[in-house]
Protein backbone atom coordinates (compact mmCIF):
# COMPACT_ATOMS: atom_id res chain seq x y z
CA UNK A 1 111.19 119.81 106.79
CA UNK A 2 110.94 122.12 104.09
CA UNK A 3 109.58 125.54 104.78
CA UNK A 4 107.17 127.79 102.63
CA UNK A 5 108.44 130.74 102.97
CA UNK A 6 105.33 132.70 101.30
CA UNK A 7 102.54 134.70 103.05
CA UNK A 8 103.66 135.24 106.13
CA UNK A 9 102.70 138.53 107.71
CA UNK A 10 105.52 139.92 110.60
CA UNK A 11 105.27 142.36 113.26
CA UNK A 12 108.81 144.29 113.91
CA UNK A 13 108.72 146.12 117.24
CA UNK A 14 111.79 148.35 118.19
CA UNK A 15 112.71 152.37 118.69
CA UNK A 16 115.92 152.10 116.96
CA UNK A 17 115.20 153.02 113.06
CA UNK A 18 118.23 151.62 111.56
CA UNK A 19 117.42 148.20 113.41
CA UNK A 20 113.68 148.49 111.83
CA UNK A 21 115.07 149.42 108.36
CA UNK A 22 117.56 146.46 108.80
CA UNK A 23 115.18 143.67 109.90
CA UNK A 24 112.70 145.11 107.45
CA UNK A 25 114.93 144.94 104.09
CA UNK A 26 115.96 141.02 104.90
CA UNK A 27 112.77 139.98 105.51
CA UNK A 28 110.69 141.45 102.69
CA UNK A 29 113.45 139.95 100.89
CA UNK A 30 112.32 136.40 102.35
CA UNK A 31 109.45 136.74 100.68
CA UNK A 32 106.99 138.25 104.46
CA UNK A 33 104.64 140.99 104.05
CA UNK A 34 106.12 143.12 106.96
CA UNK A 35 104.60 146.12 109.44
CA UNK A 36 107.72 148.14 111.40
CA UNK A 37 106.61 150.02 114.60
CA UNK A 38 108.59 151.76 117.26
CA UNK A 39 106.32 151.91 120.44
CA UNK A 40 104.26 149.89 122.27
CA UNK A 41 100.93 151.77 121.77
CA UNK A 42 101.64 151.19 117.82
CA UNK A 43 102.06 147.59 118.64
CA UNK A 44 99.14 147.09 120.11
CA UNK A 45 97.33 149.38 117.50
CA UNK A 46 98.92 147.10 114.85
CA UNK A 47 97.82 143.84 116.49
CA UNK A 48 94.42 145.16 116.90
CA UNK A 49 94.01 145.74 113.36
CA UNK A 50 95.64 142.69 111.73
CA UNK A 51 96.51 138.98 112.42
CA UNK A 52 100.31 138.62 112.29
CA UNK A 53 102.05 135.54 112.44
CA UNK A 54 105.64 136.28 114.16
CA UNK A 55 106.43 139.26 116.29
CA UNK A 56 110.15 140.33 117.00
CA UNK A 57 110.07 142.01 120.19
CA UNK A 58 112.88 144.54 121.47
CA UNK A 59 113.64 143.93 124.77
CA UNK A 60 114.25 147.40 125.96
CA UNK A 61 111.81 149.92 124.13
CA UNK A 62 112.12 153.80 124.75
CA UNK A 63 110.21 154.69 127.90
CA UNK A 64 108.78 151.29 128.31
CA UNK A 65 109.69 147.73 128.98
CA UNK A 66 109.29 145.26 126.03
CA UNK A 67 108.71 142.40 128.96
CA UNK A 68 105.24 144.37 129.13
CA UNK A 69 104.62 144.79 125.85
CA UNK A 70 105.15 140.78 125.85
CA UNK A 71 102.80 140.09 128.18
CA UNK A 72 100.23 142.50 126.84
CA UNK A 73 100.76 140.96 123.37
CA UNK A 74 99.83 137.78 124.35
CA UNK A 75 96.40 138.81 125.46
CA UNK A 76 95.65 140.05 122.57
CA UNK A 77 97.13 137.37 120.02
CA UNK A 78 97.67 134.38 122.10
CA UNK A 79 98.99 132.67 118.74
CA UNK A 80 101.71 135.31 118.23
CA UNK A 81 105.13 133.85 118.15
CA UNK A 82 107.88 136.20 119.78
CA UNK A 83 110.94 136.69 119.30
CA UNK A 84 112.65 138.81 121.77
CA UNK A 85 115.89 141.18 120.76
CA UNK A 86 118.42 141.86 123.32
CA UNK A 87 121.54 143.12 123.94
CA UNK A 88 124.61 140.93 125.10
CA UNK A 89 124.37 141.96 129.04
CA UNK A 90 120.62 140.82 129.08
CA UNK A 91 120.92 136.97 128.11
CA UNK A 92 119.51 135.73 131.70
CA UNK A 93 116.84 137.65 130.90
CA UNK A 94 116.38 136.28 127.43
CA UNK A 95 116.07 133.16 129.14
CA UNK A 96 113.71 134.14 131.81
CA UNK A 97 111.74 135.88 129.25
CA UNK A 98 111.51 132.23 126.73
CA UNK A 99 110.39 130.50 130.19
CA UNK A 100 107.50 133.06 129.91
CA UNK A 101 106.52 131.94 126.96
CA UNK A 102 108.42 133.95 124.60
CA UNK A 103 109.43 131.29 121.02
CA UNK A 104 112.57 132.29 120.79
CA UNK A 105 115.36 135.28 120.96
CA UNK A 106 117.92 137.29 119.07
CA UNK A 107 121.20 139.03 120.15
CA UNK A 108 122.22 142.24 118.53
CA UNK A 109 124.06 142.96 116.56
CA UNK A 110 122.68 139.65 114.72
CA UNK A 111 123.72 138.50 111.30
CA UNK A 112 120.59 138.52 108.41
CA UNK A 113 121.09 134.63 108.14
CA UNK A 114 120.14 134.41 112.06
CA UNK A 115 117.42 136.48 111.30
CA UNK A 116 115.45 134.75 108.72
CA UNK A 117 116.47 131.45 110.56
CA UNK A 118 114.68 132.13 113.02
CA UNK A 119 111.86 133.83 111.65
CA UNK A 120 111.11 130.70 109.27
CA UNK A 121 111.04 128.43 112.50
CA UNK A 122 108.45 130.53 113.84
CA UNK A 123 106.63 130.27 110.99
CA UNK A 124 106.85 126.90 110.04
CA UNK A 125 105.60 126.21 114.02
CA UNK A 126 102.78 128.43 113.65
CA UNK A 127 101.54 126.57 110.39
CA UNK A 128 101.68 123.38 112.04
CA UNK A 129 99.34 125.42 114.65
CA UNK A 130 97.24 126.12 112.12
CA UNK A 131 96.91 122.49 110.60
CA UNK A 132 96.00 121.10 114.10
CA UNK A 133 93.58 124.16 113.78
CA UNK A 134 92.06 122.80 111.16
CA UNK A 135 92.09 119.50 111.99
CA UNK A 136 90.06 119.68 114.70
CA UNK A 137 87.48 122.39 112.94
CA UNK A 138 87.06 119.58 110.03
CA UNK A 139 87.29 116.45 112.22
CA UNK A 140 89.60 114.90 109.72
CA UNK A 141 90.01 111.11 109.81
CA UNK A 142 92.95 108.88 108.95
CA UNK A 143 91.70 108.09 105.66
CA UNK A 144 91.87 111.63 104.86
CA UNK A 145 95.46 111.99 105.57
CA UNK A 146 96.50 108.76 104.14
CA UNK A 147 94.93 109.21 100.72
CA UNK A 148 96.03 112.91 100.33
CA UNK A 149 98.65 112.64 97.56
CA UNK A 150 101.18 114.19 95.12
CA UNK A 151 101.43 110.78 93.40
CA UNK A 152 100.06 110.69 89.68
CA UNK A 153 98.95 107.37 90.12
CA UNK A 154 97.05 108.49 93.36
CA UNK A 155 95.51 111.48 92.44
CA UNK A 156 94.59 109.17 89.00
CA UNK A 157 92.07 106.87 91.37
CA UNK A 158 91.02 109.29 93.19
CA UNK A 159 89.40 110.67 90.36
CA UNK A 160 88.22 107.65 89.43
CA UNK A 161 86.92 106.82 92.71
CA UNK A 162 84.66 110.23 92.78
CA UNK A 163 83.51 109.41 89.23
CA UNK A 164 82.33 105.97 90.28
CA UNK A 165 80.72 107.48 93.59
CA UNK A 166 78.01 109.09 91.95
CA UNK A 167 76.56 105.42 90.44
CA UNK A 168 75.71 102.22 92.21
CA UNK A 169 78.55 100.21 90.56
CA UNK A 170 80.18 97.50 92.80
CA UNK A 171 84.02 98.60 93.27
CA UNK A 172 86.79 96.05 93.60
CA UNK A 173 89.62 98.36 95.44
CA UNK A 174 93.00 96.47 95.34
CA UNK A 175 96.28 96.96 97.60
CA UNK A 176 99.23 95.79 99.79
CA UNK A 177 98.34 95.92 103.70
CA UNK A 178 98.04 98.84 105.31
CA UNK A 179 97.75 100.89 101.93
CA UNK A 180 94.57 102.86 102.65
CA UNK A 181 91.96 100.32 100.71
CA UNK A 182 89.31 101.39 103.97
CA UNK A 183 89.52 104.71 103.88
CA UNK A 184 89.11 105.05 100.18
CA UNK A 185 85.87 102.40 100.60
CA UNK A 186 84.45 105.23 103.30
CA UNK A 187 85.81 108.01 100.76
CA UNK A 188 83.51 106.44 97.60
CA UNK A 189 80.28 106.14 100.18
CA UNK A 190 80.46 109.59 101.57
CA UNK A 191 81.26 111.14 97.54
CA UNK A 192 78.25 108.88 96.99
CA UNK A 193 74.23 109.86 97.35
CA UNK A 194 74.15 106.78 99.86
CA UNK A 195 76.24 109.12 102.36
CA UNK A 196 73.47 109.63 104.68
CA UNK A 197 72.97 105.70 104.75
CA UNK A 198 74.92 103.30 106.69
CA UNK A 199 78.62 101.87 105.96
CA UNK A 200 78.73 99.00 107.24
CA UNK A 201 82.31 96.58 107.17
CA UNK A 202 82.54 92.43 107.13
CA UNK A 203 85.99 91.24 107.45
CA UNK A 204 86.31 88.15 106.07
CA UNK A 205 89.35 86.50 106.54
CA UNK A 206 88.35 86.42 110.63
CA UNK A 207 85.19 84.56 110.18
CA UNK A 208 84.30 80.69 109.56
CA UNK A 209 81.99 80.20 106.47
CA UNK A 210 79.18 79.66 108.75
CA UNK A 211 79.68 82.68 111.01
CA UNK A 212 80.39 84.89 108.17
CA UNK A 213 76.90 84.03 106.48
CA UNK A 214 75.67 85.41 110.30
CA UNK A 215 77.73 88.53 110.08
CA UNK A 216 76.40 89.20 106.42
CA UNK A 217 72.70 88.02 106.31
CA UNK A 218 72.13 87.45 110.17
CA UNK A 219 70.06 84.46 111.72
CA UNK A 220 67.11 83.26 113.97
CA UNK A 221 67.39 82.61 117.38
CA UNK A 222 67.87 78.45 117.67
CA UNK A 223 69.14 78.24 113.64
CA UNK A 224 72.86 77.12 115.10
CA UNK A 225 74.21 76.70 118.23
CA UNK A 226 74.77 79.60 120.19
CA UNK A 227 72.44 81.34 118.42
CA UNK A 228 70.58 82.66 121.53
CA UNK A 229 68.61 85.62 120.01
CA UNK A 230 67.84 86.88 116.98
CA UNK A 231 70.43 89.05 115.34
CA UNK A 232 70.30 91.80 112.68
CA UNK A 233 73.19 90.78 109.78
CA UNK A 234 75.38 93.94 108.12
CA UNK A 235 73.54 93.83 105.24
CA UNK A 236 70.42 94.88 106.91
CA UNK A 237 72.55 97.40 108.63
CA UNK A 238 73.58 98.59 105.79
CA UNK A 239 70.31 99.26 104.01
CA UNK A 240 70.05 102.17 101.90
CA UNK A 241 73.91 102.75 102.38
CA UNK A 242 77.27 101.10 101.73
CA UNK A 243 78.33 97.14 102.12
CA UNK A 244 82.44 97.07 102.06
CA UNK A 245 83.50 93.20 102.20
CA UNK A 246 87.26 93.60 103.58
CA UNK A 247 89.78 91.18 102.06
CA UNK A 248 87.29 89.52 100.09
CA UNK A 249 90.06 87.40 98.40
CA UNK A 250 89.84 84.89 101.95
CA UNK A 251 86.30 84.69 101.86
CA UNK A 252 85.55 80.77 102.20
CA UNK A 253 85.01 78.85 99.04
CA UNK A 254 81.10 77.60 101.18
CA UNK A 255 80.77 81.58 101.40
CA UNK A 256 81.30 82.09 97.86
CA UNK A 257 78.30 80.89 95.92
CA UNK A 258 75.63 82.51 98.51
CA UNK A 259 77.92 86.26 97.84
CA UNK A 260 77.19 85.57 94.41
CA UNK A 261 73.32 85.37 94.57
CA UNK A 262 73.26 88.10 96.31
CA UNK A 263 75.32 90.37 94.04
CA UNK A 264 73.30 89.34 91.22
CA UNK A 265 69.77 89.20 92.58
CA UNK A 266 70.65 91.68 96.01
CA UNK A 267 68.07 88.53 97.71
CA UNK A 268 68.99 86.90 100.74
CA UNK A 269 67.92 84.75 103.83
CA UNK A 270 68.86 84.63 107.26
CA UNK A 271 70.35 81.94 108.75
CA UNK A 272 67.30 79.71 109.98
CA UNK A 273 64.63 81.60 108.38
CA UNK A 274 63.32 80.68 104.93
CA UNK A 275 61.95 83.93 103.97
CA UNK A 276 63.64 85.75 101.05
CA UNK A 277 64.52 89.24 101.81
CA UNK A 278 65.70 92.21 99.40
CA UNK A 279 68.65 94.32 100.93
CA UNK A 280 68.97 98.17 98.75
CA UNK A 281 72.88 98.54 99.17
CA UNK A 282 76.08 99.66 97.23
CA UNK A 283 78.82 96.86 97.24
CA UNK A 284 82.24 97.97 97.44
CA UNK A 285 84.96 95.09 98.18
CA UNK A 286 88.94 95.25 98.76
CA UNK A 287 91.83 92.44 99.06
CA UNK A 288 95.73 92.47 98.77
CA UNK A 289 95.81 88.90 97.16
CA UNK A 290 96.12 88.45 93.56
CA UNK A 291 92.45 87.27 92.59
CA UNK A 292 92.76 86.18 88.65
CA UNK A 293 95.60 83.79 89.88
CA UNK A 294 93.69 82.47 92.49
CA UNK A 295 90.63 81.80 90.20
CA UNK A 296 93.06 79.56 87.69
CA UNK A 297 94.28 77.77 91.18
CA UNK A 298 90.20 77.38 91.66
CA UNK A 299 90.32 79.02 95.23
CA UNK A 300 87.86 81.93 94.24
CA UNK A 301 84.68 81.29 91.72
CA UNK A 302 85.53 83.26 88.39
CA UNK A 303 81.39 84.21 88.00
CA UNK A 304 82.13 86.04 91.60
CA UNK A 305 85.16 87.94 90.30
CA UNK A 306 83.76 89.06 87.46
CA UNK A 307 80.64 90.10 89.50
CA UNK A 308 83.07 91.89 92.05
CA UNK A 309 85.42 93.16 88.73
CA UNK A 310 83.55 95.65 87.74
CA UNK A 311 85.31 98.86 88.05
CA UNK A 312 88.88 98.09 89.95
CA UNK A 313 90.62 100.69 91.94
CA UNK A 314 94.36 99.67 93.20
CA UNK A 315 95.82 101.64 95.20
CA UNK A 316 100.23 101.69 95.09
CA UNK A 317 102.28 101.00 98.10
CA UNK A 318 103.94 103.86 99.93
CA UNK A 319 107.23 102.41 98.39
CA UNK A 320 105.66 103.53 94.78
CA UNK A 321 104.25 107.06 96.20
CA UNK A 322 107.70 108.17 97.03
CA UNK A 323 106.84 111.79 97.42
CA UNK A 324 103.66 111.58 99.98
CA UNK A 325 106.00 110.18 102.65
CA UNK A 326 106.89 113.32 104.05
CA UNK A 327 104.12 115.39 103.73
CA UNK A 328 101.84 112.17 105.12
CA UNK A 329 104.27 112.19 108.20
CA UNK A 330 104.29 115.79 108.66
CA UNK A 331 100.20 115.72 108.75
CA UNK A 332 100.51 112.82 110.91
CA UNK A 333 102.79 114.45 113.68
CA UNK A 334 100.64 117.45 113.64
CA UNK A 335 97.35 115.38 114.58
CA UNK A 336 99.71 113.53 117.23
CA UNK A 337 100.97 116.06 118.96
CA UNK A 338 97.55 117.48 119.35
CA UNK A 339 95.74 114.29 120.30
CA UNK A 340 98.52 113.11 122.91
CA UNK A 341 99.47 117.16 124.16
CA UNK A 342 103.34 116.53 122.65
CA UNK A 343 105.99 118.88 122.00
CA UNK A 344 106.89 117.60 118.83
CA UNK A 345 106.57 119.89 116.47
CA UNK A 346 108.88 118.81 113.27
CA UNK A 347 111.64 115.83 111.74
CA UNK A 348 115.02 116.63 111.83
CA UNK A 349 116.63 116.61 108.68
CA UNK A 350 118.27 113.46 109.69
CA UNK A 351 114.70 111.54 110.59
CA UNK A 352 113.26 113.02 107.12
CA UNK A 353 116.20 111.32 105.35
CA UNK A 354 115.35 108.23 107.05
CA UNK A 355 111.87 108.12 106.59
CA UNK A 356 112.81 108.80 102.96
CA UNK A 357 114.84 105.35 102.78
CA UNK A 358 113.26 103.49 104.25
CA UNK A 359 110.72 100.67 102.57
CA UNK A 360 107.84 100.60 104.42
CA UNK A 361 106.63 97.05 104.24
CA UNK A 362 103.61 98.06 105.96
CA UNK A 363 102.39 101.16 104.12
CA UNK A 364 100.48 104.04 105.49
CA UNK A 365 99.82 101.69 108.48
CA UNK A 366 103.12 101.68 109.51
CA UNK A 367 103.60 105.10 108.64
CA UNK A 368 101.08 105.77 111.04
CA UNK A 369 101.75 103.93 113.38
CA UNK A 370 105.81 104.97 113.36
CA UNK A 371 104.91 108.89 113.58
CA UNK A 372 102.38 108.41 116.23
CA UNK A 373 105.40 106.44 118.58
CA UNK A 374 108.07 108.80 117.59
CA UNK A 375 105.18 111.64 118.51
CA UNK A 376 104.84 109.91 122.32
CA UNK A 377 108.21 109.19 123.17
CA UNK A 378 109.95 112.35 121.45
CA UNK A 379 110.20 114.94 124.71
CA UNK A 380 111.36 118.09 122.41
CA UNK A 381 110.04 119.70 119.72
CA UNK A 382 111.95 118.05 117.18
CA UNK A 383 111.54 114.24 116.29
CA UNK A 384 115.14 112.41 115.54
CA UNK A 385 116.10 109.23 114.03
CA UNK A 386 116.23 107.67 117.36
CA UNK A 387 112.91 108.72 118.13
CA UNK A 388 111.80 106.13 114.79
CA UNK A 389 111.18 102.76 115.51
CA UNK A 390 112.74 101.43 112.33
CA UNK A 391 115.92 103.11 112.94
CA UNK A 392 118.58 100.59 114.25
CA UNK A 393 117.53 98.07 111.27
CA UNK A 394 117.45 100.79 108.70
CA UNK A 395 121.51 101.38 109.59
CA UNK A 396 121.93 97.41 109.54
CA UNK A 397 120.45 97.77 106.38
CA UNK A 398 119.92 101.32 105.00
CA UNK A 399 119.50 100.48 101.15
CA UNK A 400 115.54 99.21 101.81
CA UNK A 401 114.21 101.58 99.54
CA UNK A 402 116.81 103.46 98.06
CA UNK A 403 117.00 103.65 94.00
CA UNK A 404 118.83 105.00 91.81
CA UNK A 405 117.37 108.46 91.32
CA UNK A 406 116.39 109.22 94.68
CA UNK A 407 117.48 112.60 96.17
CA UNK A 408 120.33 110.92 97.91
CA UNK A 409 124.02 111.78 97.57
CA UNK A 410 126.28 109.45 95.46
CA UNK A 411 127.98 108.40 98.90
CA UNK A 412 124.97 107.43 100.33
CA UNK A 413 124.06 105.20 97.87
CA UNK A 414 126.93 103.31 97.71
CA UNK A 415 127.19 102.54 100.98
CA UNK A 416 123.23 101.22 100.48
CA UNK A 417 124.61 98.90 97.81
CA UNK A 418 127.78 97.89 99.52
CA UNK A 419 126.10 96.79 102.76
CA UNK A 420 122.89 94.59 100.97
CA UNK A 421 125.89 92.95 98.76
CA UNK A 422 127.68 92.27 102.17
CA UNK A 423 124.33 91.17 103.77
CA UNK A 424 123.83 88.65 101.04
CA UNK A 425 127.41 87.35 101.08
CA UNK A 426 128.63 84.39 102.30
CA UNK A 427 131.82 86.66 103.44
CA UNK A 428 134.10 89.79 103.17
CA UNK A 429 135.57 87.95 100.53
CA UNK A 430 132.87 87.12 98.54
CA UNK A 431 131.26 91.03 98.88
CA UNK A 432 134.68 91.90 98.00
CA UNK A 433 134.88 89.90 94.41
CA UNK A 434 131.17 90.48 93.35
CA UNK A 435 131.98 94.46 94.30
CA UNK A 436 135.17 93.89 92.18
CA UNK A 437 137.10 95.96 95.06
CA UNK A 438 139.76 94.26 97.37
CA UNK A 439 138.73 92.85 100.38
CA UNK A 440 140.58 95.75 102.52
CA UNK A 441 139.34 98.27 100.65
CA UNK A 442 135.83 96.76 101.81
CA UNK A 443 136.98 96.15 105.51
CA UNK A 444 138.11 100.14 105.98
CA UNK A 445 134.60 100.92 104.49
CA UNK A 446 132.73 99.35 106.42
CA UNK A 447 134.58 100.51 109.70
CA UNK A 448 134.25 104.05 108.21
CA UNK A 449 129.91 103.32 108.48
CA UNK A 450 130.50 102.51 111.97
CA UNK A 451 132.54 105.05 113.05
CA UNK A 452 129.74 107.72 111.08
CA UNK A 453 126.83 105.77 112.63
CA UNK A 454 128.49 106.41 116.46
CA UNK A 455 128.80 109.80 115.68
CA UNK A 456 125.06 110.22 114.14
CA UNK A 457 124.30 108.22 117.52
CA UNK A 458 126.30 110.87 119.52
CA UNK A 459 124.85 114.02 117.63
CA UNK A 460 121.22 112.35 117.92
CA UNK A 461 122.01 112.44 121.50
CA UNK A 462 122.89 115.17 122.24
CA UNK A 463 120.59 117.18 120.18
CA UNK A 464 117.65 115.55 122.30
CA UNK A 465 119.32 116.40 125.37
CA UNK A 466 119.64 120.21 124.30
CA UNK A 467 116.12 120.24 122.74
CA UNK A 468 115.05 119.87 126.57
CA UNK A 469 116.62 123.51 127.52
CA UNK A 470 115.28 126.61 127.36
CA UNK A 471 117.77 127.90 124.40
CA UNK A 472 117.69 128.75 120.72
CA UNK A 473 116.72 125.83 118.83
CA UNK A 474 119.53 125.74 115.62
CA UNK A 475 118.21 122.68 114.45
């Protein structure tokens, strides 16, 4: 996961001035707004005055134990991350001190590299803090996350969509599965001046003609059987608000003509009772099937479409919004790890090139879905390719969703190619000639992806076994 570097403010805490001026230089450098102190009491002081996002800590302070200073630190920043300095005689009680609590340590003399490493973990950790932060202060949904976007073609309906809001103009929202059709339906009504209203949802590929009129319009007790009481229908429900018809392309043809009225006159009936009602609501509809071709196969009325036609969002398939995938994810695992009390806290570079790959036949659902498993069964802080359900097929098959153009190395993407041409091949052979390599030239490439993909296994391994001790994460 890429880390923004920017804005961070660091407390440095040691009596040595050559260590201060040291850790100072490199991390201005990095970009941090930085405070040095060399006592306790100025630490404190320092805390008290401003909100700082990463602490490093010496262990041994003149006069004073930094163990003390730890604990006292935490009272009054709870959020601080620490890193505690030591010496190389005091690394049992670097380790005691990280059981504590502590985020992480450093051993002196330490490199500059080491030092901004580990500062930009502890940053990166603390703004995932923050995001679960906010979060729960805004009571984000799903919808939010899915529909938050770098895409062009995104950002371009979503404009669209909060232009549209404002007027009572029926919206036809179109999309693979699991692309986020809902959430931008509950988006438009609470843009809308219906927000305070109702949104009320009719699925209608789950319903029989009959039973969907009852879900829509609602009946009289006696009008069919099993109609034991009288029963409200959505559009009543949704008076004054927001009607969103989901997968209106499997509506039943019987359905059909009685939708139409009531788009056109917004008059309907219940089921049993003959008198004519008037519902006040906005009509918002989404499907993933291909409605003008179904209207010249006569399976959906054309007067309907063009009723329902009249200002069409469609929203792309996470295979088409390349660059949301990670940041989506990211979101995703922060809300998880809140929700379910996880330790996960990031991907590993491995798991982001995976997620990157791979095609995503189900869209944000599966998204969601994959980071919320990977979330609960992950038991470190940092989510690997194992931990994604899609892994094992994605190495049987890692060119699903690779182009030409994607940030991949020129190695990776032949092996993509080479193993879809051997997938679709009748044999080595025939891989071989339509590659226009020789057949052993093939075989010893293909052993060479199965000797790298036991070693990934290996190194996945054993970087979830070491993610469970209480060392320095060099992830």
């Amino acid at each position: 996961m890429t880390v923004d570097k920017a804005a961070a403010k660091i407390l440095l805490v040691d009596d040595d001035p050559a260590v201060l001026r040291t850790f100072r230089r490199c991390l201005e450098d990095d970009g941090h707004e930085v405070v040095a102190v060399r006592s306790g009491a100025e630490a404190e002081a320092a805390v008290n005055r401003s909100i700082f996002d990463v602490c490093t800590l010496d262990l041994r302070l003149d006069g004073e134990s930094g163990l003390d200073l730890f604990a006292r630190l935490r009272e009054l920043a709870p959020w601080l991350r620490v890193i505690m300095v030591t010496g190389v005689s005091e690394m049992a009680t670097a380790v005691s001190v990280i059981r504590a609590g502590a985020a992480d340590y450093l051993v002196k003399p330490c490199q500059p590299d080491e030092l901004i490493h580990a500062v930009r973990q502890q940053i990166q950790t603390r703004r995932l803090e923050q995001r679960v932060e906010a979060l729960e202060n805004d009571r984000l949904e799903r919808s939010d996350i899915t529909l938050q976007s770098e895409s062009p073609v995104v950002r371009a309906t979503m404009d669209l969509a909060q232009r549209v809001a404002a007027t009572d103009a029926t919206v036809l929202i179109l999309g693979e599965n699991g692309t986020g059709k809902t959430g931008l339906a509950r988006r438009i009504h609470e843009w809308s001046p219906r927000a305070s209203a109702a949104f009320a949802t009719v699925s209608c590929p789950s319903l029989s003609a009959e039973l969907l009129a009852s879900e829509l319009f609602g009946h009289v007790r006696g009008a069919f059987t099993g109609a034991t009481d009288n029963r409200q229908g959505r559009v009543q429900i949704a008076e004054g608000g927001t009607l969103f018809l989901d997968e209106i392309g499997d509506m039943p043809s019987a359905m059909q003509p009685k939708l139409l009225r009531f788009l056109q006159d917004r008059e309907y009936e219940r089921i049993g009772d003959p008198h004519t009602r008037t519902a006040n609501v906005r009509m918002i509809a989404a499907t993933n099937r291909d409605l003008p071709a179904m209207v010249k196969e006569g399976l959906f009325r054309e007067d309907l479409f063009y009723r329902l036609n009249v200002v069409t969002l469609t929203l792309p398939a996470l295979r088409e919004r390349h660059e949301d995938i990670v940041p989506v994810a990211e979101h995703l695992l922060v809300s998880f790890a809140h929700r379910y009390d996880r330790p996960a806290r990031r991907f590993s570079r491995e798991a982001v090139q995976l997620m990157l790959a791979h095609g995503w036949p189900g869209n944000m659902r599966e998204l969601h879905n994959a980071v919320e498993r990977a979330v609960i069964v992950s038991g470190g802080e940092v989510i690997g390719v194992e931990h994604l359900p899609f892994a094992r097929a994605e190495r049987v098959a890692p060119a699903q969703g690779l182009r030409a153009g994607d940030p991949v190395s020129l190695e990776e993407l032949e092996r993509a190619h080479i193993e879809l041409v051997v997938a679709g091949s009748s044999s080595l052979e025939a891989a071989a000639r339509l590659l226009k390599i020789d057949s052993s030239t093939l075989y010893r490439k293909r052993k060479l992806y199965e000797r790298s993909d036991g070693q990934r296994a290996v190194q996945d391994a054993g970087a979830a076994e070491s993610s469970q001790q209480p060392t320095r994460d060099t992830a």
